[in-house]
PDB file of N, CA and C in Angstrom:
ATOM      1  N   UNK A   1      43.647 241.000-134.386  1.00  0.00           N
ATOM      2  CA  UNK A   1      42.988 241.681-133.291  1.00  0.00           C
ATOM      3  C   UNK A   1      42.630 240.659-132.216  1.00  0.00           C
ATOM      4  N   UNK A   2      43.056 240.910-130.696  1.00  0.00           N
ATOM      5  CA  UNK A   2      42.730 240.002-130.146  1.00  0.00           C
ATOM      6  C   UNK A   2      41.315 239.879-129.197  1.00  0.00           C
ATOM      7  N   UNK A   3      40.288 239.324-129.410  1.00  0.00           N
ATOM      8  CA  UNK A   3      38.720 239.304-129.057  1.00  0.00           C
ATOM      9  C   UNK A   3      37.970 238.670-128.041  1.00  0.00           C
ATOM     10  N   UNK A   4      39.372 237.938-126.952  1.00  0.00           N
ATOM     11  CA  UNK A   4      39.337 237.357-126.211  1.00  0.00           C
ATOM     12  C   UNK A   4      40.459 237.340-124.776  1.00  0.00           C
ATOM     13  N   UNK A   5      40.659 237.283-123.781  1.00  0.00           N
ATOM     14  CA  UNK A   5      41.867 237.246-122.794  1.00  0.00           C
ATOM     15  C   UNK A   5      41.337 236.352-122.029  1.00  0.00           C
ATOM     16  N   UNK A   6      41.347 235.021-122.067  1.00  0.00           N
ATOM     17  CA  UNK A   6      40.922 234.377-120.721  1.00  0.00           C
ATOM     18  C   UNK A   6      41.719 234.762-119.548  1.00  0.00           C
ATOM     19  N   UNK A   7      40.945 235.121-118.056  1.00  0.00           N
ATOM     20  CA  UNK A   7      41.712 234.739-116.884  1.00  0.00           C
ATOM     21  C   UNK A   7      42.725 233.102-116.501  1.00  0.00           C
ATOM     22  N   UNK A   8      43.428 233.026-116.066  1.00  0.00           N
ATOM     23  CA  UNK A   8      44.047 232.200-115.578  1.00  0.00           C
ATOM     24  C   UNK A   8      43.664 230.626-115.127  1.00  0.00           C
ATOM     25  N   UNK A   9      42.168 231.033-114.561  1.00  0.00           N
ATOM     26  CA  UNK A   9      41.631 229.868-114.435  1.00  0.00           C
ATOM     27  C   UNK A   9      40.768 229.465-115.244  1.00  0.00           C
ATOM     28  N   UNK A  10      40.232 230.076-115.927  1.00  0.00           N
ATOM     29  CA  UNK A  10      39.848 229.772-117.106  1.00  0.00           C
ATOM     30  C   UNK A  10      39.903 228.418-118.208  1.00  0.00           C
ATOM     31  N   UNK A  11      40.926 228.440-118.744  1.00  0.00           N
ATOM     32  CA  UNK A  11      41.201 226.746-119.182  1.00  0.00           C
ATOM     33  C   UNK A  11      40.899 225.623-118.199  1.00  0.00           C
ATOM     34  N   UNK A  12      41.995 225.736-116.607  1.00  0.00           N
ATOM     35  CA  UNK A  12      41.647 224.945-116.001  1.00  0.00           C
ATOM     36  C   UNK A  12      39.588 224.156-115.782  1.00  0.00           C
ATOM     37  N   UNK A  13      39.485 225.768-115.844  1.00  0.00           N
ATOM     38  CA  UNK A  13      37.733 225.358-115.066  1.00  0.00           C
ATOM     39  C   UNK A  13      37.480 225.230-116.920  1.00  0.00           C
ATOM     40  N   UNK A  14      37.431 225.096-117.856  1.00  0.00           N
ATOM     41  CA  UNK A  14      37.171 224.194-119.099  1.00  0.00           C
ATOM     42  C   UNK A  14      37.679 223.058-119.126  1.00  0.00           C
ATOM     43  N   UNK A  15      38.649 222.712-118.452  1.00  0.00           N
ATOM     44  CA  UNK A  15      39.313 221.205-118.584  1.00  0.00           C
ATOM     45  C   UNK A  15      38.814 220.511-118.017  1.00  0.00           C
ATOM     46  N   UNK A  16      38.074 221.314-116.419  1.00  0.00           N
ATOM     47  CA  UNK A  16      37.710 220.418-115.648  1.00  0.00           C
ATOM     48  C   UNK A  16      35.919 220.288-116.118  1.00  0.00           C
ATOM     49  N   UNK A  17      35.304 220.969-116.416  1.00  0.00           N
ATOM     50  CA  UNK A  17      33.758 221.047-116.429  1.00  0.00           C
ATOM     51  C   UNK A  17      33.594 219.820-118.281  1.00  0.00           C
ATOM     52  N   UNK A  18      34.439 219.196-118.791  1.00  0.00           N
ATOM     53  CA  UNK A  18      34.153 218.144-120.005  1.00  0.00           C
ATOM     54  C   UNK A  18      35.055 217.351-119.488  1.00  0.00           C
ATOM     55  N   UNK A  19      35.108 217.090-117.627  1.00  0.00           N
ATOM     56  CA  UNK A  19      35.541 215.604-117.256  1.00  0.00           C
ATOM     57  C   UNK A  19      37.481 215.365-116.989  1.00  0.00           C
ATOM     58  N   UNK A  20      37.943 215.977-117.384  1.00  0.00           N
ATOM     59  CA  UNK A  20      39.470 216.308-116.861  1.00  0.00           C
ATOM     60  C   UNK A  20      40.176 216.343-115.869  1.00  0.00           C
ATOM     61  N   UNK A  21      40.594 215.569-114.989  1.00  0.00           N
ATOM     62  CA  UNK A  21      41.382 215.711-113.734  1.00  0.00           C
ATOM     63  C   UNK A  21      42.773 215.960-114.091  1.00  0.00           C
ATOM     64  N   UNK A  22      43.613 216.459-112.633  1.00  0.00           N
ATOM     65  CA  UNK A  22      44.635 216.377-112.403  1.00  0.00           C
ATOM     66  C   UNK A  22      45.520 217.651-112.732  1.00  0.00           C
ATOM     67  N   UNK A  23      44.871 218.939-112.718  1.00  0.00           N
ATOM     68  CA  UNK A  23      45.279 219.668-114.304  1.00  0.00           C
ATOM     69  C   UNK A  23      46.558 220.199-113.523  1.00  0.00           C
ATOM     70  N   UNK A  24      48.109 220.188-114.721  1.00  0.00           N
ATOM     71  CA  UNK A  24      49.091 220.848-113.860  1.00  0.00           C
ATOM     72  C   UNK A  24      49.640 221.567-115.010  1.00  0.00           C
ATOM     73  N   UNK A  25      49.983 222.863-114.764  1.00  0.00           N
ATOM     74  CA  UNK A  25      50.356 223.807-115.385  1.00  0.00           C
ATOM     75  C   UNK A  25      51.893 223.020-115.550  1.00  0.00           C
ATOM     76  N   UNK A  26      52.541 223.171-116.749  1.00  0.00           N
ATOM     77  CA  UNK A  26      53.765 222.634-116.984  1.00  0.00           C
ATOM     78  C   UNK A  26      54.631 223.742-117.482  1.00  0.00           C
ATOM     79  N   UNK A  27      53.565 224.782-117.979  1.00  0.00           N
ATOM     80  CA  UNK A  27      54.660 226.200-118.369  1.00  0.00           C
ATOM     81  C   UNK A  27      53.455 227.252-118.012  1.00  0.00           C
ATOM     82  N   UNK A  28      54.361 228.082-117.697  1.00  0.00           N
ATOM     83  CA  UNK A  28      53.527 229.587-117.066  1.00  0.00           C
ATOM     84  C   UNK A  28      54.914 230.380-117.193  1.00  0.00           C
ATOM     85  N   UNK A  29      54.655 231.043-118.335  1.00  0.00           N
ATOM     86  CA  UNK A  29      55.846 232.182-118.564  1.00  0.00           C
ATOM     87  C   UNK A  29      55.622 233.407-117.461  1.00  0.00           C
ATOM     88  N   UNK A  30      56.854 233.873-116.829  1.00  0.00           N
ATOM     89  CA  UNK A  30      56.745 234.596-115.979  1.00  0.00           C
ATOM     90  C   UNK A  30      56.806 236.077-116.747  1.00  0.00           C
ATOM     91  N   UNK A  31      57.440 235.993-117.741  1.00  0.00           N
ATOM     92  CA  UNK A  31      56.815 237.318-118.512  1.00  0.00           C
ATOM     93  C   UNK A  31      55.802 237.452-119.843  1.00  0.00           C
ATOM     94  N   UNK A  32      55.227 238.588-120.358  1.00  0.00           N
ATOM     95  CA  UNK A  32      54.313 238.400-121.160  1.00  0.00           C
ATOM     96  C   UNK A  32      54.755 238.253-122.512  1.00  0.00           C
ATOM     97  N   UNK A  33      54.075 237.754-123.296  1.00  0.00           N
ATOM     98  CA  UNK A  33      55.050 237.723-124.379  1.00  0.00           C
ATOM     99  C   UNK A  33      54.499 239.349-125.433  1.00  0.00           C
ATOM    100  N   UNK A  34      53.197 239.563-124.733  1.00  0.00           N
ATOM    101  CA  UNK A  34      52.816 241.168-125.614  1.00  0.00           C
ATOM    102  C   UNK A  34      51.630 241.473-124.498  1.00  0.00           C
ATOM    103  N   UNK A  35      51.476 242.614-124.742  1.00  0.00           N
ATOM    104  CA  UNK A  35      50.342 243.063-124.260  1.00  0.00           C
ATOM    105  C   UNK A  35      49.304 243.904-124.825  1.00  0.00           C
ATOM    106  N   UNK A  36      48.165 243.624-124.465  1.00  0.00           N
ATOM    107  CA  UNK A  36      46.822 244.236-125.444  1.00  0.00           C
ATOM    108  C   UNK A  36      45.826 244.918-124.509  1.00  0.00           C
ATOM    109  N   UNK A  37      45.929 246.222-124.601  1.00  0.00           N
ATOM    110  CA  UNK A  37      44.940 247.321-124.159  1.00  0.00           C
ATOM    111  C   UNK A  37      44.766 246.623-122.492  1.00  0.00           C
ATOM    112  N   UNK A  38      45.897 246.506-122.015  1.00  0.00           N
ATOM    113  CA  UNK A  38      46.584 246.678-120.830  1.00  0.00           C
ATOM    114  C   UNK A  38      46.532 244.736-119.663  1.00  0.00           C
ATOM    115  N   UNK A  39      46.165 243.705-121.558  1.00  0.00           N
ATOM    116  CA  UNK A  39      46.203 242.511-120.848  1.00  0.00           C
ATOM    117  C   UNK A  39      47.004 241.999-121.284  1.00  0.00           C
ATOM    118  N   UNK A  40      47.906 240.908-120.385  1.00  0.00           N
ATOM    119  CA  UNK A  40      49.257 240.401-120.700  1.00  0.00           C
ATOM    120  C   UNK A  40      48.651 239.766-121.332  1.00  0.00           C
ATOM    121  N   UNK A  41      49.641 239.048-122.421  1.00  0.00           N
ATOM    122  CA  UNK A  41      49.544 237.266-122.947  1.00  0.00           C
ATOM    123  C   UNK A  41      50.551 236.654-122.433  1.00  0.00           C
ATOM    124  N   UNK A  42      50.424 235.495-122.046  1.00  0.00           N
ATOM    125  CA  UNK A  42      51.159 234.586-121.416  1.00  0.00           C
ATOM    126  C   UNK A  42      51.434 233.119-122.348  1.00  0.00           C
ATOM    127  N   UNK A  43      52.243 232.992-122.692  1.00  0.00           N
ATOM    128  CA  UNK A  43      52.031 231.213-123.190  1.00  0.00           C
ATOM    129  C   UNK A  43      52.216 230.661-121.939  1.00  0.00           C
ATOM    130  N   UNK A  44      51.292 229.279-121.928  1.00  0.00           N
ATOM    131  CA  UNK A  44      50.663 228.321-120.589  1.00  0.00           C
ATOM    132  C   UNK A  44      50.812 227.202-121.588  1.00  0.00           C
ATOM    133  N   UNK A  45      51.090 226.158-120.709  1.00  0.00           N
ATOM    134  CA  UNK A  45      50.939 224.673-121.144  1.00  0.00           C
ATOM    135  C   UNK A  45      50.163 223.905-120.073  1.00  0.00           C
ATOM    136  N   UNK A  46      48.973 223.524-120.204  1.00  0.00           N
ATOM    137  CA  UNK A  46      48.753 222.596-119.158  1.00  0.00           C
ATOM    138  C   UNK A  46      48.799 221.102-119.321  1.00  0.00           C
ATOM    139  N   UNK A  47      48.709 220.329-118.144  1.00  0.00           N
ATOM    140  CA  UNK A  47      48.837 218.867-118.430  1.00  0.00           C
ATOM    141  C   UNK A  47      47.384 217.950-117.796  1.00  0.00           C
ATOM    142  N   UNK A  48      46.642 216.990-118.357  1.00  0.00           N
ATOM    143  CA  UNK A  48      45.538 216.794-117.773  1.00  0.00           C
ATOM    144  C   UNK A  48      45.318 215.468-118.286  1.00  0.00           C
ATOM    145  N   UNK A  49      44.430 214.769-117.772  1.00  0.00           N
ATOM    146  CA  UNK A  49      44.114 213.656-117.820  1.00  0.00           C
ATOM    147  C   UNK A  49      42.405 213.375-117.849  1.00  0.00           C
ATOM    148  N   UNK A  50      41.811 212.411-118.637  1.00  0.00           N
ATOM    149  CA  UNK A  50      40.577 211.520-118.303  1.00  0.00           C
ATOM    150  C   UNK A  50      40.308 210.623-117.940  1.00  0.00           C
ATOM    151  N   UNK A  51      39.566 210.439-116.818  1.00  0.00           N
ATOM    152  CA  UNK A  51      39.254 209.030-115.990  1.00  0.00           C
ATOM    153  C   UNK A  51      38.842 208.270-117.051  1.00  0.00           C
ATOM    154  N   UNK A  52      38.782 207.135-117.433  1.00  0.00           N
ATOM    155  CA  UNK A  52      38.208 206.349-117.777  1.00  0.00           C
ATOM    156  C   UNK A  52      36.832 205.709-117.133  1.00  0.00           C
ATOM    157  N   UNK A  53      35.806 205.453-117.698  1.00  0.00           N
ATOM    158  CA  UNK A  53      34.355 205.097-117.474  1.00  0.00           C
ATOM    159  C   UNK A  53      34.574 203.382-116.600  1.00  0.00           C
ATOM    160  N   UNK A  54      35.031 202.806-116.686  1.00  0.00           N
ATOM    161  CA  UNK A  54      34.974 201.539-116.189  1.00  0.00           C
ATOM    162  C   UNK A  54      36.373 200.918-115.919  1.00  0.00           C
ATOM    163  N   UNK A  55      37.076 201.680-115.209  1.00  0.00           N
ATOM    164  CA  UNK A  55      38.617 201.760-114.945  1.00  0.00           C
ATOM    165  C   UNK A  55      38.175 200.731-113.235  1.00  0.00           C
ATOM    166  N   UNK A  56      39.268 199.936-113.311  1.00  0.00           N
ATOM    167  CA  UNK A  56      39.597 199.232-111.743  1.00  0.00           C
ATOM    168  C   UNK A  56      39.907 200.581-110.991  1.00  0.00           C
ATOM    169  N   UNK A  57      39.850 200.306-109.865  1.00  0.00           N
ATOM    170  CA  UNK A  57      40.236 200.792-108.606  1.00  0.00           C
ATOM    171  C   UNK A  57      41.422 200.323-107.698  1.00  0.00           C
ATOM    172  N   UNK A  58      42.153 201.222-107.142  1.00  0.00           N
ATOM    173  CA  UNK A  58      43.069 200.666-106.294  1.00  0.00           C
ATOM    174  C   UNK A  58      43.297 201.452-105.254  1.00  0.00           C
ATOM    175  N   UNK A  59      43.480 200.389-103.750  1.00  0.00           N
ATOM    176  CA  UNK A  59      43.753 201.035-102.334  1.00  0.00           C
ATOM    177  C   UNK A  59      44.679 201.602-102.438  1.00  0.00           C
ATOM    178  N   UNK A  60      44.455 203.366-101.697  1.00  0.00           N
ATOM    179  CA  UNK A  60      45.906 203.592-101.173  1.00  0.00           C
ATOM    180  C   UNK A  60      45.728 204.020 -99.909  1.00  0.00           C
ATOM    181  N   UNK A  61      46.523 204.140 -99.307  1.00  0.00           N
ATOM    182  CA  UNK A  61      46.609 204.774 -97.529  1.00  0.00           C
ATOM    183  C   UNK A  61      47.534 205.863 -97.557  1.00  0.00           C
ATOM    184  N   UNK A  62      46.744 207.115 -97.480  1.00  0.00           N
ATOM    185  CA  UNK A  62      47.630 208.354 -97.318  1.00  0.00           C
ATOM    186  C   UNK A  62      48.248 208.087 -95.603  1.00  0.00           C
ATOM    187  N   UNK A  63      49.280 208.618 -95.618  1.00  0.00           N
ATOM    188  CA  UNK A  63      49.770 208.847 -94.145  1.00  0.00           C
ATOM    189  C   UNK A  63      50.310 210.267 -93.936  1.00  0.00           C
ATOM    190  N   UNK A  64      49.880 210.920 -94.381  1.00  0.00           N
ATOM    191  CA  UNK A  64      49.731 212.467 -93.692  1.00  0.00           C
ATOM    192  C   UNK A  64      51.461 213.389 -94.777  1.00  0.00           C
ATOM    193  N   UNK A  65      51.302 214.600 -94.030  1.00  0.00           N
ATOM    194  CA  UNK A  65      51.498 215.046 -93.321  1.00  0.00           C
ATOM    195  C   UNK A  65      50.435 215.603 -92.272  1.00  0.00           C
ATOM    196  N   UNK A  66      49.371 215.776 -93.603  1.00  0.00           N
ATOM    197  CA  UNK A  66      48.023 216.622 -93.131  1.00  0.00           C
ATOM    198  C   UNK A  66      46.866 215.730 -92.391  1.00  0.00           C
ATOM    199  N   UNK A  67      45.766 216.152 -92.043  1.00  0.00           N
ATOM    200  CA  UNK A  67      44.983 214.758 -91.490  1.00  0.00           C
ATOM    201  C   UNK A  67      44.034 214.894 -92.546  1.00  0.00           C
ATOM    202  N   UNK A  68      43.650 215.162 -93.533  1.00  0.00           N
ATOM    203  CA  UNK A  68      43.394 214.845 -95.170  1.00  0.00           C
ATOM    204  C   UNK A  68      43.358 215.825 -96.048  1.00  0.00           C
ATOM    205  N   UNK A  69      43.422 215.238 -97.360  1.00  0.00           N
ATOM    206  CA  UNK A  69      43.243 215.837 -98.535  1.00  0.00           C
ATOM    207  C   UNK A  69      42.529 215.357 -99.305  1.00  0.00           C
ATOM    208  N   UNK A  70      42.392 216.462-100.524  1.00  0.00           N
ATOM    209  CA  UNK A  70      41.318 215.978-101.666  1.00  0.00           C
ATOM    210  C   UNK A  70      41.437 216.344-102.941  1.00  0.00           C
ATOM    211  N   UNK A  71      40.750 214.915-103.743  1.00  0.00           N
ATOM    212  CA  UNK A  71      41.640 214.572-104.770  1.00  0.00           C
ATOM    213  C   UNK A  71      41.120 216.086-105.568  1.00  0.00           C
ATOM    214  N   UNK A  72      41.101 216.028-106.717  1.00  0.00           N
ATOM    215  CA  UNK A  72      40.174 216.903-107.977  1.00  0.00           C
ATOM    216  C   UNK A  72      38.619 216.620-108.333  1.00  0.00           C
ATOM    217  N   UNK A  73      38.854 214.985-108.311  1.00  0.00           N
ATOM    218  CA  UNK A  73      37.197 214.119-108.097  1.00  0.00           C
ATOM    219  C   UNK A  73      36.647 214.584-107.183  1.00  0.00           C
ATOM    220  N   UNK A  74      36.820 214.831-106.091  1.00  0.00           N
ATOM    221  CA  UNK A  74      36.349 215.021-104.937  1.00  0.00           C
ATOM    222  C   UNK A  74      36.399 213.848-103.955  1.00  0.00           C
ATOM    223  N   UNK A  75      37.261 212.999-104.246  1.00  0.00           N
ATOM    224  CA  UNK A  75      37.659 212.154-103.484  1.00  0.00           C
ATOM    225  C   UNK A  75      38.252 212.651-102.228  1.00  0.00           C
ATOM    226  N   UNK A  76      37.921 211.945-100.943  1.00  0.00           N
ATOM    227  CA  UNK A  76      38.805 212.711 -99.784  1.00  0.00           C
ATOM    228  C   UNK A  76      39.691 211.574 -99.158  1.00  0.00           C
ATOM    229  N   UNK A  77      40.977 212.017 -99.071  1.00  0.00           N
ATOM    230  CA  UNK A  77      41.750 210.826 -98.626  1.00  0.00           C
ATOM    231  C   UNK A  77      42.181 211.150 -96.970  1.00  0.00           C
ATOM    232  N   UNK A  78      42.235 210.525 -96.125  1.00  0.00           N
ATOM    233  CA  UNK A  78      41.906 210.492 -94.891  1.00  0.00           C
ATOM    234  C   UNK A  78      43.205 210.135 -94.171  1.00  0.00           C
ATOM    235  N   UNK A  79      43.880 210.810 -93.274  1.00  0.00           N
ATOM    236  CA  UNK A  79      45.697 209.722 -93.145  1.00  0.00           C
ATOM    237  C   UNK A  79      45.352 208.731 -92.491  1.00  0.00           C
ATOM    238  N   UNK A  80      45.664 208.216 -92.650  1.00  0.00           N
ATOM    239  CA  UNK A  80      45.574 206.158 -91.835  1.00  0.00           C
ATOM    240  C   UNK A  80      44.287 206.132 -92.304  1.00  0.00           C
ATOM    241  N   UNK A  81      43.989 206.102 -93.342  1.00  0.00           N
ATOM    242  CA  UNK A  81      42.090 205.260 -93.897  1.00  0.00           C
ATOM    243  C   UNK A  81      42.552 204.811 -95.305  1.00  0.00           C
ATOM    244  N   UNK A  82      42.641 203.665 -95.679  1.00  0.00           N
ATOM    245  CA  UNK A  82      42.756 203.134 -96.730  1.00  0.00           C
ATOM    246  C   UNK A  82      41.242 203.408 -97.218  1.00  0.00           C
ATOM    247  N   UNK A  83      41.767 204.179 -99.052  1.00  0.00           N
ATOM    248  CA  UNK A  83      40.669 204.721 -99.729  1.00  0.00           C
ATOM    249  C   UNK A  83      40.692 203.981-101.137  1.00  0.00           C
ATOM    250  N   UNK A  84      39.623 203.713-102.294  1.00  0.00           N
ATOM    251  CA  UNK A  84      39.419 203.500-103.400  1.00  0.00           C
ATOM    252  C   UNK A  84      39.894 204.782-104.230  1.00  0.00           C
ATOM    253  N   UNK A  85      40.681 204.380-105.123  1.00  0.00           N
ATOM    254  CA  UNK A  85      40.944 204.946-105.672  1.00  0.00           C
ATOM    255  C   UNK A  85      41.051 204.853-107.747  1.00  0.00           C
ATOM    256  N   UNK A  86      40.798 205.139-108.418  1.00  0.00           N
ATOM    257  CA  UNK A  86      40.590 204.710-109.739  1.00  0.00           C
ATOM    258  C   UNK A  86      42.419 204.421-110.248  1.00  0.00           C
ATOM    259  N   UNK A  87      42.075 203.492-111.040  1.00  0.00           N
ATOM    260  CA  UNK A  87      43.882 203.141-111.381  1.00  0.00           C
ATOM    261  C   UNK A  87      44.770 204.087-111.696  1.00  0.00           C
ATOM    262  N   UNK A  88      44.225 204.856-112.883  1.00  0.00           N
ATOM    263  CA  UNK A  88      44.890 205.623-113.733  1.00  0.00           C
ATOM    264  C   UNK A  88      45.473 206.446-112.642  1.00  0.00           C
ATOM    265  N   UNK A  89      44.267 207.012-111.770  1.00  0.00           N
ATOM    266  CA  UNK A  89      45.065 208.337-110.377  1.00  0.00           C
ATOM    267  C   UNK A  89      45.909 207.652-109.642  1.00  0.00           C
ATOM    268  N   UNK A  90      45.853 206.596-109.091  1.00  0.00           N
ATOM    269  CA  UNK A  90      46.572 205.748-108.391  1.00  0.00           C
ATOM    270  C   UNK A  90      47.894 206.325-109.356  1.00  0.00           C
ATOM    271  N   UNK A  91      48.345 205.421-110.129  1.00  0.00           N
ATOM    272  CA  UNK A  91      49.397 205.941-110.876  1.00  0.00           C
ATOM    273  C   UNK A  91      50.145 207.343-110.959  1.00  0.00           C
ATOM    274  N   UNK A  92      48.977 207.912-111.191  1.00  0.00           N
ATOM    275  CA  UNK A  92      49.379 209.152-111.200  1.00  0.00           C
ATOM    276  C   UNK A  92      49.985 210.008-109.661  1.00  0.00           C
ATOM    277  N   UNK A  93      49.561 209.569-108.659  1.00  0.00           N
ATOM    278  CA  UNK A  93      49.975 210.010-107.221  1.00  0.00           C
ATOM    279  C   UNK A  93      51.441 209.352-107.148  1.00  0.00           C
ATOM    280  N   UNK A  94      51.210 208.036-107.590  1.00  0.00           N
ATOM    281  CA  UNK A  94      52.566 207.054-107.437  1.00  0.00           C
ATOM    282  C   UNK A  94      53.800 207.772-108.319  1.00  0.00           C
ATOM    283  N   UNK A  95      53.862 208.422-109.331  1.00  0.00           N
ATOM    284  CA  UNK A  95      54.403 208.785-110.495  1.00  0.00           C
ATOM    285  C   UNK A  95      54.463 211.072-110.031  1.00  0.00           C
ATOM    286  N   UNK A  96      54.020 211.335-108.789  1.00  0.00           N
ATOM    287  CA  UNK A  96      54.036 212.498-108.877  1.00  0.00           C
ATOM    288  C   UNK A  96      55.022 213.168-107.087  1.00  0.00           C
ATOM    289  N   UNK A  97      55.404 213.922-107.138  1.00  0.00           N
ATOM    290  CA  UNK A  97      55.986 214.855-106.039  1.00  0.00           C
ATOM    291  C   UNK A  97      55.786 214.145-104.597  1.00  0.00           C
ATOM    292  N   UNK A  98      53.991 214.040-104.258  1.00  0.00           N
ATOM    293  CA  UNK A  98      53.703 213.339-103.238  1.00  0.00           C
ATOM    294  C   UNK A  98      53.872 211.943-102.735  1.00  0.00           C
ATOM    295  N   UNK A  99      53.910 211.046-103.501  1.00  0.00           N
ATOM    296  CA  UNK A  99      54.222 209.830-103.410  1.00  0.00           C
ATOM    297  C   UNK A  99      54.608 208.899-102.416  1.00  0.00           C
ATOM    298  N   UNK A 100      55.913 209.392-101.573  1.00  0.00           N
ATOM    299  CA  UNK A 100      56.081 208.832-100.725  1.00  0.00           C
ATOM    300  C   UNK A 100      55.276 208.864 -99.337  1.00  0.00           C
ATOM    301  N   UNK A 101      54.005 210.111 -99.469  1.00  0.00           N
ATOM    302  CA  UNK A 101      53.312 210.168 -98.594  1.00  0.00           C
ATOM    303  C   UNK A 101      51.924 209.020 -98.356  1.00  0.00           C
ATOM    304  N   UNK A 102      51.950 208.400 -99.425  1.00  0.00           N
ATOM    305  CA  UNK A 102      51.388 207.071 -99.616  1.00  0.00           C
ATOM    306  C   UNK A 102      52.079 205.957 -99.702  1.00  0.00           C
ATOM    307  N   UNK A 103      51.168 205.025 -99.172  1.00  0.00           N
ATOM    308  CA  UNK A 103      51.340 203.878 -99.427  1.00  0.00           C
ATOM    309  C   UNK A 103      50.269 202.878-100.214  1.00  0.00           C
ATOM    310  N   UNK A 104      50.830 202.353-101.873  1.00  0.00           N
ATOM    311  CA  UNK A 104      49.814 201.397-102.559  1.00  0.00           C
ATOM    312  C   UNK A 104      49.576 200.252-102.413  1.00  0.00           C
ATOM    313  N   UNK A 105      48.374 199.823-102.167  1.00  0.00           N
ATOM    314  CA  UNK A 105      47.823 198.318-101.481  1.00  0.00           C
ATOM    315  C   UNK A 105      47.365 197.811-103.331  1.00  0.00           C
ATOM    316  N   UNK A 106      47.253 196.640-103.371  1.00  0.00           N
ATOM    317  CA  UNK A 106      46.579 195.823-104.384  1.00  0.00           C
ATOM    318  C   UNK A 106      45.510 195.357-104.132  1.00  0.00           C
TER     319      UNK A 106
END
């Protein structure tokens, strides 16, 4: 019997509220796999990460398209403002879709 249906954002806003950045859905079935008293089930995979407590920092300089964005931390990155950034995310921007819209300083 099923006693529960989370909404969609749901996990995310649990991943994020015990410290979790970055969260990216890696599977989102476009159909349900059953349905219960008129709520889909979906298998979801998400992907997420934890900052580390005493992690270095590293510059990056967004250069747009936009005139800024913001991280998940609530970091705001600014185009032409070299910002602090924690390593692990650093990496992770360097290692993701956006990438070439930065540039990493040491």
């Amino acid at each position: 019997m099923v006693s529960c249906v989370p909404s969609q954002m749901e996990p995310i806003e649990t991943l994020r509220s015990v410290g979790f950045v970055g969260v990216q859905f890696l599977k989102d079935m476009e159909k349900a796999w059953f349905q219960h008293e008129g709520a889909e089930l979906r298998e979801v995979k998400l992907l997420a990460w934890k900052p580390f407590a005493n992690e270095s920092t590293r510059m990056v300089l967004y250069k747009g398209p936009f005139a800024e964005i913001a991280l998940e931390d609530g970091t705001i990155l600014t185009r032409g403002v070299n910002t602090p950034v924690a390593e692990n995310i650093a990496n992770k921007i360097r290692s993701g879709p956006l990438a070439e819209s930065f540039t990493f300083l040491k």
